[in-house]
N, C-alpha and C. Protein backbone atom coordinates (compact mmCIF):
# COMPACT_ATOMS: atom_id res chain seq x y z
N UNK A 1 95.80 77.48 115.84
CA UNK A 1 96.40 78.72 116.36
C UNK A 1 95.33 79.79 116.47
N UNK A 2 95.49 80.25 117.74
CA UNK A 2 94.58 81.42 117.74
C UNK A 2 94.81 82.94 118.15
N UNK A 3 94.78 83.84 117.55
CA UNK A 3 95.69 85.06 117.54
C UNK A 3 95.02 86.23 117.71
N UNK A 4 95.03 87.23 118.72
CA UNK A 4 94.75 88.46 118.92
C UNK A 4 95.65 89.69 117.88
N UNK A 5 95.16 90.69 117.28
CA UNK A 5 94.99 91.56 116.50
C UNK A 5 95.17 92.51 117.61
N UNK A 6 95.95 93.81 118.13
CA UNK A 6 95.61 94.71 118.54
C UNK A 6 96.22 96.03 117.40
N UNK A 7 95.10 96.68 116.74
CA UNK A 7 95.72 98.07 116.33
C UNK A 7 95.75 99.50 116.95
N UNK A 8 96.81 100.23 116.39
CA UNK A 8 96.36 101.69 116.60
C UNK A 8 97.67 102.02 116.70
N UNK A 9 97.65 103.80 116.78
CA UNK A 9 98.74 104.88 116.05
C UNK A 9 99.78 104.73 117.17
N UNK A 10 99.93 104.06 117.98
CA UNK A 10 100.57 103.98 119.06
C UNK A 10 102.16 104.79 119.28
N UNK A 11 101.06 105.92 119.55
CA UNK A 11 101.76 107.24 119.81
C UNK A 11 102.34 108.37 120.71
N UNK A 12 103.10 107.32 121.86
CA UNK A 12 103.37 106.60 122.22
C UNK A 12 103.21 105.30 122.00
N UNK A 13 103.26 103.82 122.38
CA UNK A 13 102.46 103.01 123.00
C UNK A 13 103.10 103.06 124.67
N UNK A 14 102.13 102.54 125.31
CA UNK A 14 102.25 102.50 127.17
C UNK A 14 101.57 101.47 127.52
N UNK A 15 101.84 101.40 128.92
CA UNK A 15 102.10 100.20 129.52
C UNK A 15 100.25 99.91 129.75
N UNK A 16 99.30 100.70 129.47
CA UNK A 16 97.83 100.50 128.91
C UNK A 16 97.65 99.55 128.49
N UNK A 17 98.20 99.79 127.34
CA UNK A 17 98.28 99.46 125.49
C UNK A 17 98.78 97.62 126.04
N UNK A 18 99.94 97.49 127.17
CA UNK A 18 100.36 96.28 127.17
C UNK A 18 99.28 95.58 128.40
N UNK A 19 99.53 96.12 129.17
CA UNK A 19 97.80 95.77 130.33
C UNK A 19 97.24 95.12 129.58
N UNK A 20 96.41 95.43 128.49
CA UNK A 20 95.04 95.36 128.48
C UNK A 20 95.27 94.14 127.38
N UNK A 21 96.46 94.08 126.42
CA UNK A 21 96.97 93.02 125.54
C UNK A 21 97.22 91.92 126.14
N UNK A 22 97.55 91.89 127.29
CA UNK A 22 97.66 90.69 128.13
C UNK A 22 96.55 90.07 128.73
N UNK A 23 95.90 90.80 129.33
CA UNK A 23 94.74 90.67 129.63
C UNK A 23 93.53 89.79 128.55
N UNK A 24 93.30 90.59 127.56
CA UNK A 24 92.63 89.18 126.49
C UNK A 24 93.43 88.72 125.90
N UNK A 25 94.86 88.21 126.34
CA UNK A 25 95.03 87.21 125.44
C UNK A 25 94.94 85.90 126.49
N UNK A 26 95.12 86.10 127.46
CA UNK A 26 94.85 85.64 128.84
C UNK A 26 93.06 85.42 128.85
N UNK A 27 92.22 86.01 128.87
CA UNK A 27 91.09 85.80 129.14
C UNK A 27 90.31 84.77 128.00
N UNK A 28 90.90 84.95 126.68
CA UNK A 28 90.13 84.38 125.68
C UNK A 28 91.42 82.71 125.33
N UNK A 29 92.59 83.34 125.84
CA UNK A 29 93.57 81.91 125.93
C UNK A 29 94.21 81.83 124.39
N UNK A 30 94.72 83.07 124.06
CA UNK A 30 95.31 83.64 122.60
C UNK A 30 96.59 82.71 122.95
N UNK A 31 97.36 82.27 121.47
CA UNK A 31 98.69 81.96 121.67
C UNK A 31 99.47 83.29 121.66
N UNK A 32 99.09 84.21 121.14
CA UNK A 32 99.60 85.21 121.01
C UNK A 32 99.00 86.52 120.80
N UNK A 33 99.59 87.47 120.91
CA UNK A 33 99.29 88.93 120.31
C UNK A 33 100.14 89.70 119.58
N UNK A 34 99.18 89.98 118.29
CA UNK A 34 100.48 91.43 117.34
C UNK A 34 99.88 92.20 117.40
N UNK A 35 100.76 93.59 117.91
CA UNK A 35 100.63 94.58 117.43
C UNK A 35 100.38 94.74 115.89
N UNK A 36 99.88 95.87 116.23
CA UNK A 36 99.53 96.88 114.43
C UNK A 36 99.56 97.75 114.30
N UNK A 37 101.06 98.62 113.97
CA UNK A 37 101.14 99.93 114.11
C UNK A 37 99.91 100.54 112.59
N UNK A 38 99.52 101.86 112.85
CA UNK A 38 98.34 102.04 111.48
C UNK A 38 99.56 102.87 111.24
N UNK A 39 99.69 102.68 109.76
CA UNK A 39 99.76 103.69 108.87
C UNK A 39 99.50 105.09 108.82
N UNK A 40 98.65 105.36 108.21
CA UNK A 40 97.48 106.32 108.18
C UNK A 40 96.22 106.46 108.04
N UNK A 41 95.80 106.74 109.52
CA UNK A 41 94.57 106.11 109.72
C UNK A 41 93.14 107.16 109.48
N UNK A 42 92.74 106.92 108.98
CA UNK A 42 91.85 107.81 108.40
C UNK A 42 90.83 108.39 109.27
N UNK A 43 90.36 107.85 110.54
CA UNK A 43 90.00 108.39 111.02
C UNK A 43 90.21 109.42 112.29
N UNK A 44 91.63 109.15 112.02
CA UNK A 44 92.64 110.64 112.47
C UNK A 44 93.48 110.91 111.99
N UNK A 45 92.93 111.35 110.50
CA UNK A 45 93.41 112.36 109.66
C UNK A 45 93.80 113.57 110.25
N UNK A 46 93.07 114.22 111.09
CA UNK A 46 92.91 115.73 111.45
C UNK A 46 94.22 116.25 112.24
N UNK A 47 95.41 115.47 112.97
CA UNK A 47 96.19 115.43 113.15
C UNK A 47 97.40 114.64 112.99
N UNK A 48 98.09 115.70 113.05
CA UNK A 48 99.70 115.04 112.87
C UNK A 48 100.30 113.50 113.54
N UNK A 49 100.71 112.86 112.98
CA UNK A 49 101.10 111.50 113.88
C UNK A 49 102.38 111.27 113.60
N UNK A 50 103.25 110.92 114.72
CA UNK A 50 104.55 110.54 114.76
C UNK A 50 105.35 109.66 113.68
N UNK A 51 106.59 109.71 112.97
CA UNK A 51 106.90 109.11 111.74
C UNK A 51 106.52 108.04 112.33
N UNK A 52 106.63 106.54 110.90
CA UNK A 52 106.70 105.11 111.45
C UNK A 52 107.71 104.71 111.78
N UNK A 53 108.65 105.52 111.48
CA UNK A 53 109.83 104.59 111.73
C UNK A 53 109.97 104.59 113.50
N UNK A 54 109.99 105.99 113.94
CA UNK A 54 110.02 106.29 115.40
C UNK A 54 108.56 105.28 116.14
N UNK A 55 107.47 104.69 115.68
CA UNK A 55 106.35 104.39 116.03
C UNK A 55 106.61 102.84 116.39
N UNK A 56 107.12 102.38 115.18
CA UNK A 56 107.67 100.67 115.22
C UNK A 56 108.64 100.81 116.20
N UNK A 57 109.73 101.24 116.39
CA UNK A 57 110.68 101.01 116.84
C UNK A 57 110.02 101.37 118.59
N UNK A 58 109.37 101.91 118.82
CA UNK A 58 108.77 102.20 120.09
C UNK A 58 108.18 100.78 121.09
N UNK A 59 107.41 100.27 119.65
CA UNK A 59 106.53 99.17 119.75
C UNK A 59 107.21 98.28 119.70
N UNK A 60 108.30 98.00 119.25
CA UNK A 60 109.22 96.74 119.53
C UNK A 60 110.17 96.98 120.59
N UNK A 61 110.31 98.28 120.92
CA UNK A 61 111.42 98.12 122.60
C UNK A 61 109.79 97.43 123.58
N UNK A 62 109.20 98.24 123.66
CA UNK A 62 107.92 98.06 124.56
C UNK A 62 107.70 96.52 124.83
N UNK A 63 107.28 95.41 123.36
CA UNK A 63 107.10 94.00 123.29
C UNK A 63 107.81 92.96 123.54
N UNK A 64 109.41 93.68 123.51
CA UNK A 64 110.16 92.54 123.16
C UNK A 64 110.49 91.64 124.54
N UNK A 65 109.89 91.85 125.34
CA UNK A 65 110.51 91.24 126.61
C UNK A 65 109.06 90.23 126.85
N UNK A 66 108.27 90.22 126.42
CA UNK A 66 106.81 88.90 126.20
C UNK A 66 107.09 88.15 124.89
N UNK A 67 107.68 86.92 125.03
CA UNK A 67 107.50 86.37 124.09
C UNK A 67 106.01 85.53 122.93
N UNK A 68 104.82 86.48 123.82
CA UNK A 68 103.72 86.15 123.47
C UNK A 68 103.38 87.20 122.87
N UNK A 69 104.25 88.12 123.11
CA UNK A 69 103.70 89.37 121.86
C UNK A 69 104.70 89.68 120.27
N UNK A 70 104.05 90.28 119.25
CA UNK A 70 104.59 90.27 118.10
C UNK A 70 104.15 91.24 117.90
N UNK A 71 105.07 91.83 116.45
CA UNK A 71 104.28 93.00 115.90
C UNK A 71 104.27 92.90 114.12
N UNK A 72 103.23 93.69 113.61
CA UNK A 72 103.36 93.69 112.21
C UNK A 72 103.00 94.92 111.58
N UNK A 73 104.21 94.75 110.43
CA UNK A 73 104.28 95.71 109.51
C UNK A 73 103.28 96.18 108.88
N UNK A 74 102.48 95.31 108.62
CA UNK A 74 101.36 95.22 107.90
C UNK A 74 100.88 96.61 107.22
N UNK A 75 100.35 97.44 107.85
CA UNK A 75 99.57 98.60 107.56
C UNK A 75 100.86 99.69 107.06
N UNK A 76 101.90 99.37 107.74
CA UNK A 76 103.01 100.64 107.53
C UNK A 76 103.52 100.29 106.00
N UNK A 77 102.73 98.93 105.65
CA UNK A 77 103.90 98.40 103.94
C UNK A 77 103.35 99.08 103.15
N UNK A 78 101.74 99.48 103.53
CA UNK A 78 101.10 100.13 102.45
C UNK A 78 100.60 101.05 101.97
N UNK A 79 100.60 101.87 100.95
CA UNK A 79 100.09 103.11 101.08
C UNK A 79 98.81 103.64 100.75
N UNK A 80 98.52 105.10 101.52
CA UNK A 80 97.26 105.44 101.76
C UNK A 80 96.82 104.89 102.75
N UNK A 81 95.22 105.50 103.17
CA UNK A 81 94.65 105.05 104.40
C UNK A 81 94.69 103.64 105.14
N UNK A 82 94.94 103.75 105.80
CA UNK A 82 95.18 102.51 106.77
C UNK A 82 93.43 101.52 107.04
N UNK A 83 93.22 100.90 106.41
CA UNK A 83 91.79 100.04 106.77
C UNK A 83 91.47 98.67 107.32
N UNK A 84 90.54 98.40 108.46
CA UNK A 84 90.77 97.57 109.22
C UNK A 84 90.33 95.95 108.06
N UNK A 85 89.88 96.01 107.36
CA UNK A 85 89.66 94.99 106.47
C UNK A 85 90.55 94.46 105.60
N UNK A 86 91.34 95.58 105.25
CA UNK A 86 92.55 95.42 104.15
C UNK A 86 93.94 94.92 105.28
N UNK A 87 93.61 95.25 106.71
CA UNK A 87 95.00 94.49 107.07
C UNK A 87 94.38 93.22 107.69
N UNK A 88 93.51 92.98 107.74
CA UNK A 88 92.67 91.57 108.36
C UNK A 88 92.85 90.74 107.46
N UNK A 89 92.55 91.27 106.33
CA UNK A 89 92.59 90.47 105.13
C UNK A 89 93.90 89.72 104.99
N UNK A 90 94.77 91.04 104.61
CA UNK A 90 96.87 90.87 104.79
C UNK A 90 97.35 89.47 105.80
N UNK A 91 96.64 90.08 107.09
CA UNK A 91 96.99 89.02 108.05
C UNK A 91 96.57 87.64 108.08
N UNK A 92 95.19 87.56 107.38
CA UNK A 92 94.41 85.92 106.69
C UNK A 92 95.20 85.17 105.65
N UNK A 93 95.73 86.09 105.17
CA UNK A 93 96.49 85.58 103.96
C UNK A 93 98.16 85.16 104.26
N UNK A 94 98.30 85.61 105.20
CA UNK A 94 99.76 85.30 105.98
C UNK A 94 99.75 83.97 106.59
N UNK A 95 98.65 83.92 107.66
CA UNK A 95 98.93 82.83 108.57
C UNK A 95 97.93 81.83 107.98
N UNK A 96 97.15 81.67 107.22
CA UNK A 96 96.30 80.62 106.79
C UNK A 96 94.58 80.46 107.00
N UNK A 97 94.22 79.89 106.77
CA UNK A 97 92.60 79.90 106.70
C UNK A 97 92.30 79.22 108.03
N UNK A 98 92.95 78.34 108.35
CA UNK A 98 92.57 77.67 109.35
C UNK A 98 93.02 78.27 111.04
N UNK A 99 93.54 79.07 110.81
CA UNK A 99 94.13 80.27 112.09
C UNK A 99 92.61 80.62 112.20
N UNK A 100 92.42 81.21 113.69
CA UNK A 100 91.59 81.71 114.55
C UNK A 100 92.02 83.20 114.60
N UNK A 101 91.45 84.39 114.57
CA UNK A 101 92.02 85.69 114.67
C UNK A 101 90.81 86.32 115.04
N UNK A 102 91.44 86.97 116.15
CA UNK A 102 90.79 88.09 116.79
C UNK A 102 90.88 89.37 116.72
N UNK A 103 90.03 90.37 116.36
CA UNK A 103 90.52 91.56 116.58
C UNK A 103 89.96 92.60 117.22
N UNK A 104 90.91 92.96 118.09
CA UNK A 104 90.20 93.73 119.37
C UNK A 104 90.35 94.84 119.30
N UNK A 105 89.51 95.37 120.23
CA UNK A 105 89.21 96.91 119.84
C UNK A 105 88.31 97.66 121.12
N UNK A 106 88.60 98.82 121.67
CA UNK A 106 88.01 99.13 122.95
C UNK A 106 86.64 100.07 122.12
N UNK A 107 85.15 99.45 122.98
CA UNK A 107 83.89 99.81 122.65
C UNK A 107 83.97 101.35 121.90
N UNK A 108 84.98 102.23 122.61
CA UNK A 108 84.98 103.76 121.83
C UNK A 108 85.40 103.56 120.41
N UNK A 109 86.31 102.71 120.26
CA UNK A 109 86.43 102.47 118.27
C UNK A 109 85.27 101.93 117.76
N UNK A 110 84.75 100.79 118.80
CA UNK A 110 83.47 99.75 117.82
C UNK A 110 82.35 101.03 117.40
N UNK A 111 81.91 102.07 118.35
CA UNK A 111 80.59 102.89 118.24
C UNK A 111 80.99 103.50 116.78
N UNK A 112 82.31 103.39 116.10
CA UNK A 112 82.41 104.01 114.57
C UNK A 112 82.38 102.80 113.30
N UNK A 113 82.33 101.68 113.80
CA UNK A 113 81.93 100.76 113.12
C UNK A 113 81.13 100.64 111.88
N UNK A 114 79.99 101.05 112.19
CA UNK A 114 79.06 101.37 110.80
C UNK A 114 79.99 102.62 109.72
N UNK A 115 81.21 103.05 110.20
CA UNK A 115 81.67 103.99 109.27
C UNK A 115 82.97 103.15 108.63
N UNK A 116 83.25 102.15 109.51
CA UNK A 116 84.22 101.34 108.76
C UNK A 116 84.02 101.37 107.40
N UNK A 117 85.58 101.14 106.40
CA UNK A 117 84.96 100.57 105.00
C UNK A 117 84.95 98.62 105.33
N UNK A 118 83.57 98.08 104.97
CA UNK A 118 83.60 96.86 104.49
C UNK A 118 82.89 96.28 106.11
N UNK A 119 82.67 96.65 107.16
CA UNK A 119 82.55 95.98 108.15
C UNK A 119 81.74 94.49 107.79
N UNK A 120 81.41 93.95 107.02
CA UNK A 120 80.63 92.91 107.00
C UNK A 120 81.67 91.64 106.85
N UNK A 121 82.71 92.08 105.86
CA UNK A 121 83.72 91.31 105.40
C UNK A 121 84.73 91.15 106.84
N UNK A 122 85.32 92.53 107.40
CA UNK A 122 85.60 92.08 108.40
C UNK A 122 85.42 91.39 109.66
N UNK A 123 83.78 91.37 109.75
CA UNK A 123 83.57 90.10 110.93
C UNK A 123 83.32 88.66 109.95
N UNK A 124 83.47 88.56 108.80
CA UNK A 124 83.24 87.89 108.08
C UNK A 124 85.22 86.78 108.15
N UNK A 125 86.01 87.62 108.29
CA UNK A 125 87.61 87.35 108.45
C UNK A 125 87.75 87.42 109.98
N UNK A 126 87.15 87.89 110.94
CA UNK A 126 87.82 87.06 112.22
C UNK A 126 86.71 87.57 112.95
N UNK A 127 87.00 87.28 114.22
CA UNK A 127 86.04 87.41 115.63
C UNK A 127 86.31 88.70 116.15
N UNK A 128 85.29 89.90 116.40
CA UNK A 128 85.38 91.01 116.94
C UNK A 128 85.35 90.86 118.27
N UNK A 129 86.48 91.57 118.95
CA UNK A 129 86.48 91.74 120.53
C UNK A 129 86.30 92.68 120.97
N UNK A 130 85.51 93.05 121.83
CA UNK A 130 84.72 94.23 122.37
C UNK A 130 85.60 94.85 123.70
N UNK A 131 86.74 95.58 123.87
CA UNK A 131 86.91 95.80 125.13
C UNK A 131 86.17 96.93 125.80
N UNK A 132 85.85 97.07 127.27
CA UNK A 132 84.57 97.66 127.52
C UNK A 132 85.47 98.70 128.24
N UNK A 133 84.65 99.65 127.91
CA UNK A 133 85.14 101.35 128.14
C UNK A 133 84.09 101.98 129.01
N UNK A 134 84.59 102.13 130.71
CA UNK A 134 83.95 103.11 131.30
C UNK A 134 82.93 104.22 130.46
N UNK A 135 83.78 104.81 129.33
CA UNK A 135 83.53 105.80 129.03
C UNK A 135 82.33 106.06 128.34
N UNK A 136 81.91 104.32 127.57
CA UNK A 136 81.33 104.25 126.74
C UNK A 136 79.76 103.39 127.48
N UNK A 137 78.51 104.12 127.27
CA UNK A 137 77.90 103.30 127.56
C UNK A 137 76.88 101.94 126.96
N UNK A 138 76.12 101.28 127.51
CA UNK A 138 75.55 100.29 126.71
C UNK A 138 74.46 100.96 125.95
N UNK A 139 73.84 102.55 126.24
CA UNK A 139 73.22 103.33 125.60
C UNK A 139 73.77 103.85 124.14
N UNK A 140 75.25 104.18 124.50
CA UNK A 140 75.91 104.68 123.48
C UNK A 140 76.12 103.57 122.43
N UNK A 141 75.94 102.14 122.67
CA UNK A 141 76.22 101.31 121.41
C UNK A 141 74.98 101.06 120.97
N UNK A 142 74.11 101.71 121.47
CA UNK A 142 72.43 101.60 120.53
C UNK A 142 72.54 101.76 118.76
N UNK A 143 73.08 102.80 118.55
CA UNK A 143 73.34 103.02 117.05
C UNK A 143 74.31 101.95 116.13
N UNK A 144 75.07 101.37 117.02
CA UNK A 144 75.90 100.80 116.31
C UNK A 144 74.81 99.07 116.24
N UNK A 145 74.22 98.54 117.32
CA UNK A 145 73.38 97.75 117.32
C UNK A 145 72.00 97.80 116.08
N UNK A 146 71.42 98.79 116.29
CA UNK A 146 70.73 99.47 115.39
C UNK A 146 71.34 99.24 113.75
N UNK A 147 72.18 99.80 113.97
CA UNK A 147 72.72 99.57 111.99
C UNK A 147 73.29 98.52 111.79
N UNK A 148 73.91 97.92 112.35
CA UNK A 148 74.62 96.36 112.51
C UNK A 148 74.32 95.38 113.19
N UNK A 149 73.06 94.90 113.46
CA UNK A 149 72.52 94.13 114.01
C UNK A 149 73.14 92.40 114.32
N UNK A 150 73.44 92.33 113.14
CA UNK A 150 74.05 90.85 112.99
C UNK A 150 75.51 90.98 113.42
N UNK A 151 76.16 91.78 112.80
CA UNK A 151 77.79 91.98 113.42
C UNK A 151 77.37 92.52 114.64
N UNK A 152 76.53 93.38 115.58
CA UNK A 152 76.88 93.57 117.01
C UNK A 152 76.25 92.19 117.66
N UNK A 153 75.60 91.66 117.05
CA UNK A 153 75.47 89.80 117.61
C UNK A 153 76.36 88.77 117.83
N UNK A 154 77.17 89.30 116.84
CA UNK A 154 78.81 88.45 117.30
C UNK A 154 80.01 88.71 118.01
N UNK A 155 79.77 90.19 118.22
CA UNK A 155 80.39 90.83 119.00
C UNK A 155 80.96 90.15 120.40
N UNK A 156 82.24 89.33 120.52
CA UNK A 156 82.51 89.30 121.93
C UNK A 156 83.07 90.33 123.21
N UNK A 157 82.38 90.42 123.82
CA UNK A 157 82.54 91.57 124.60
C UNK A 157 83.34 91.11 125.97
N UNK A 158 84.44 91.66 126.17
CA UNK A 158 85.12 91.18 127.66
C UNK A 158 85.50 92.60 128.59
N UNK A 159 86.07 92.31 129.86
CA UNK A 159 86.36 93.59 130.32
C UNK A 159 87.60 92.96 130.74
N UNK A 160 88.09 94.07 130.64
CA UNK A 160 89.78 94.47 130.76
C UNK A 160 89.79 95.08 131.86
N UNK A 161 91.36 95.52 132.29
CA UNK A 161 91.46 96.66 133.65
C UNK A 161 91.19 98.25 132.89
N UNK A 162 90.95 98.30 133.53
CA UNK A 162 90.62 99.91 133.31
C UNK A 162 92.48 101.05 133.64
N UNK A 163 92.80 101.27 132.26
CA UNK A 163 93.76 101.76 133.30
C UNK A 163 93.92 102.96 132.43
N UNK A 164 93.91 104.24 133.63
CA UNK A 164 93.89 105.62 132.99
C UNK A 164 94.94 106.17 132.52
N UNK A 165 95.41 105.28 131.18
CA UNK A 165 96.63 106.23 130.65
C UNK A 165 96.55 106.56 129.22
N UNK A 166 96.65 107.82 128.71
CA UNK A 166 96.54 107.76 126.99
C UNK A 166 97.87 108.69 126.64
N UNK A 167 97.91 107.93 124.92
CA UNK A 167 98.79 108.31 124.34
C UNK A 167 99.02 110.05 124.05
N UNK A 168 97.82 110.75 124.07
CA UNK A 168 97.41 111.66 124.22
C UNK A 168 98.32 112.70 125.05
N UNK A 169 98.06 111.90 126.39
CA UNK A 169 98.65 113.11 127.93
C UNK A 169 99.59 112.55 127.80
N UNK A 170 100.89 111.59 127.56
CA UNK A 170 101.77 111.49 127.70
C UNK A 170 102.48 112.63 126.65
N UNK A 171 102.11 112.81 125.54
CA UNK A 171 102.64 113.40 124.62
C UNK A 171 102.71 115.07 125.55
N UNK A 172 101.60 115.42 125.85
CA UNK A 172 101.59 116.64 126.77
C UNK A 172 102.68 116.67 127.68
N UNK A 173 102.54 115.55 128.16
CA UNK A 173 103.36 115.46 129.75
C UNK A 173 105.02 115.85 129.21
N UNK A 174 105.13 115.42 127.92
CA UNK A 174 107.02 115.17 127.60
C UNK A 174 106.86 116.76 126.85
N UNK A 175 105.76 117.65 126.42
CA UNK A 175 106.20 118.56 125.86
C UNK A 175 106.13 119.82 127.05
N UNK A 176 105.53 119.66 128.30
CA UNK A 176 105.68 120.00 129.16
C UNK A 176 106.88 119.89 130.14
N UNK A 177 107.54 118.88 129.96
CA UNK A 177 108.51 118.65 130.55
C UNK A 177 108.27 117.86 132.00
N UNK A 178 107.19 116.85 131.91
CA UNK A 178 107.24 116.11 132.97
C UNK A 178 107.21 114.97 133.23
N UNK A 179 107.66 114.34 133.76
CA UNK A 179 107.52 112.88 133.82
C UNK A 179 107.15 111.67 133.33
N UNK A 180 107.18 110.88 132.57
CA UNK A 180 106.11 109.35 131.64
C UNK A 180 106.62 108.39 132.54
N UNK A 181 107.89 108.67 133.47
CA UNK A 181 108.38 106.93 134.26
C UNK A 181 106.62 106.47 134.80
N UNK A 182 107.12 104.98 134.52
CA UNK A 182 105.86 104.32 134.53
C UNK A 182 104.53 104.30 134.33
N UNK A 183 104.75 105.40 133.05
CA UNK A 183 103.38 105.57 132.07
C UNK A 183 104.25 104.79 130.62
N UNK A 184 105.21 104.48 129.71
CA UNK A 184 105.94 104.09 129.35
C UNK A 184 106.43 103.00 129.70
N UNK A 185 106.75 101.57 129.31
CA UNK A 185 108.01 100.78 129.49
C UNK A 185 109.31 102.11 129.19
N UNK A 186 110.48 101.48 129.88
CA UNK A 186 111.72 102.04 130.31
C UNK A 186 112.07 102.25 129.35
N UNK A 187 112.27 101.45 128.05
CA UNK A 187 112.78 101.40 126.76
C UNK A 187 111.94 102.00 126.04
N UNK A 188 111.45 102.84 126.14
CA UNK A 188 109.94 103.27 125.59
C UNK A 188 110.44 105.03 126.02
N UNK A 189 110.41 105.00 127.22
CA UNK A 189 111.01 106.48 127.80
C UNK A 189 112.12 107.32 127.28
N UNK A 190 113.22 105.70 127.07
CA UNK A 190 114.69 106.40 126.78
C UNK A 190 114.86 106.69 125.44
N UNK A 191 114.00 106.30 124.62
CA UNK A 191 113.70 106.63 123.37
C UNK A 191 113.14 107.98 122.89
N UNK A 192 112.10 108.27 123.58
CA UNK A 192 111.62 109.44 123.20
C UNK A 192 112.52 110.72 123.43
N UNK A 193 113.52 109.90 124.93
CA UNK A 193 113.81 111.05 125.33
C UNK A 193 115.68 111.65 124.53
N UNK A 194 116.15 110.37 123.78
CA UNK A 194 117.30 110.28 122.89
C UNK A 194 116.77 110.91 121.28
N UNK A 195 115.56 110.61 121.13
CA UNK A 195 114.60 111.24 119.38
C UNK A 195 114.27 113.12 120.01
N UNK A 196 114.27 112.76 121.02
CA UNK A 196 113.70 114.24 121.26
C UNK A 196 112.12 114.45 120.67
N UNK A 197 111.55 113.54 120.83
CA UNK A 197 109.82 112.87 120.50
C UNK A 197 109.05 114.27 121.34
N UNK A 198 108.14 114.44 120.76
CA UNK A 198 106.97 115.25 121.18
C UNK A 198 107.49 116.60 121.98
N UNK A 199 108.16 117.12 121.83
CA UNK A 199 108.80 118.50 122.07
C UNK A 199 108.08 119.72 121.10
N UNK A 200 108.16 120.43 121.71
CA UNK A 200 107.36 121.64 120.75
C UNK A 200 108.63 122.06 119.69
C-alpha cells in the first residue's frame, strides 16, 4: 500500500487543496490520499484559526464523493502544537511498517524545513513530496539544500496544476460578502454559509 499524506489548517479547504491531491496521487500512482486537518500549527501561531470541529466537518463534505480520498484525526486528537513528525510517526504506527507513505507538501512549506522539529526522522518515516510553487524559486531552495543536504537529495519533486486559489481570499471574499461558488466544493459553501464561517 502506498499512501499520500496531505496536511494543513484547511481553512477553508477548496477545490485547490482537491486539484492538486489528485493530481499526485495520480502522478506517483497513490492508492490513496488523507487529509490532515493540523491542530495547532505552530507555525501559524500568529493567527486565529477556525474551530476543528467546523474544519473536519468541511474536509469531509469536500472528500466524501472520491473514494480515494480519506481523512485523519490524527493531529486534532492531540494536544499542543501540531508537528509534522509526531503525526508521521501516529500514521506509521497505524497502517504498518511495510506501507509506503508520502508526504506532500508545496516547495513554500519545504523552504521552512530546516525549522521543522526532527526533520531527519521525518524523511527517515516516509518519502518527501515536493509540490512546485510558481512562487517559489529553485534559488529560494538554496538554504534549505544548503542545511539539509541529504534530505533535499531525497526530495521528490513533481509539478502539479497551478491553481490560483487560497484559503486566505476566500475567507475575505465571504467576509466581504462575495462569492466562493466554485472556489469551494458545493458542500463546502453551504456550510460556511449555514455556520455563518468567516463573517466579521
Amino acid at each position: 500500500m502506498e499512501i499520500g499524506l496531505l496536511g494543513g489548517t484547511f481553512d477553508p479547504i477548496h477545490l485547490g487543496h482537491l486539484i492538486i491531491a489528485e493530481a499526485v496521487r495520480e502522478r506517483l500512482g497513490l492508492s490513496h490520499i488523507t487529509f490532515i486537518p493540523s491542530g495547532y500549527p505552530w507555525l501559524k501561531s500568529d493567527r486565529q484559526i477556525t474551530a476543528a470541529k467546523h474544519r473536519l466537518a468541511m474536509v469531509k463534505l469536500a472528500i466524501e464523493s472520491n473514494p480515494r480520498f480519506e481523512m485523519s484525526t490524527a493531529e486534532m486528537e492531540r494536544s499542543g502544537p501540531s508537528y509534522t513528525v509526531d503525526t508521521v510517526r501516529a500514521i506509521r504506527q497505524e497502517i504498518g511498517p511495510d506501507a509506503k507513505i508520502y508526504f506532500i507538501a508545496g516547495t513554500d512549506a519545504l523552504v521552512d524545513l530546516p525549522r521543522w522539529k526532527d526533520p531527519d526522522r521525518v524523511a527517515e518515516l516516509c518519502q518527501i513530496v515536493g509540490m512546485r510553487r510558481p512562487s517559489v524559486s529553485e534559488a529560494q531552495l538554496t538554504p534549505l539544500k544548503s542545511a539539509l543536504p541529504k534530505i533535499y537529495a531525497c526530495i521528490r519533486f513533481v509539478d502539479v496544476p497551478q491553481i490560483d486559489i487560497s484559503s486566505s481570499d476566500i475567507r475575505e471574499r465571504v467576509r466581504k460578502g462575495l462569492s466562493i461558488r466554485y472556489l469551494v466544493p458545493l458542500g463546502v459553501e453551504t456550510y460556511i454559509q449555514e455556520h455563518q464561517l468567516y463573517r466579521n
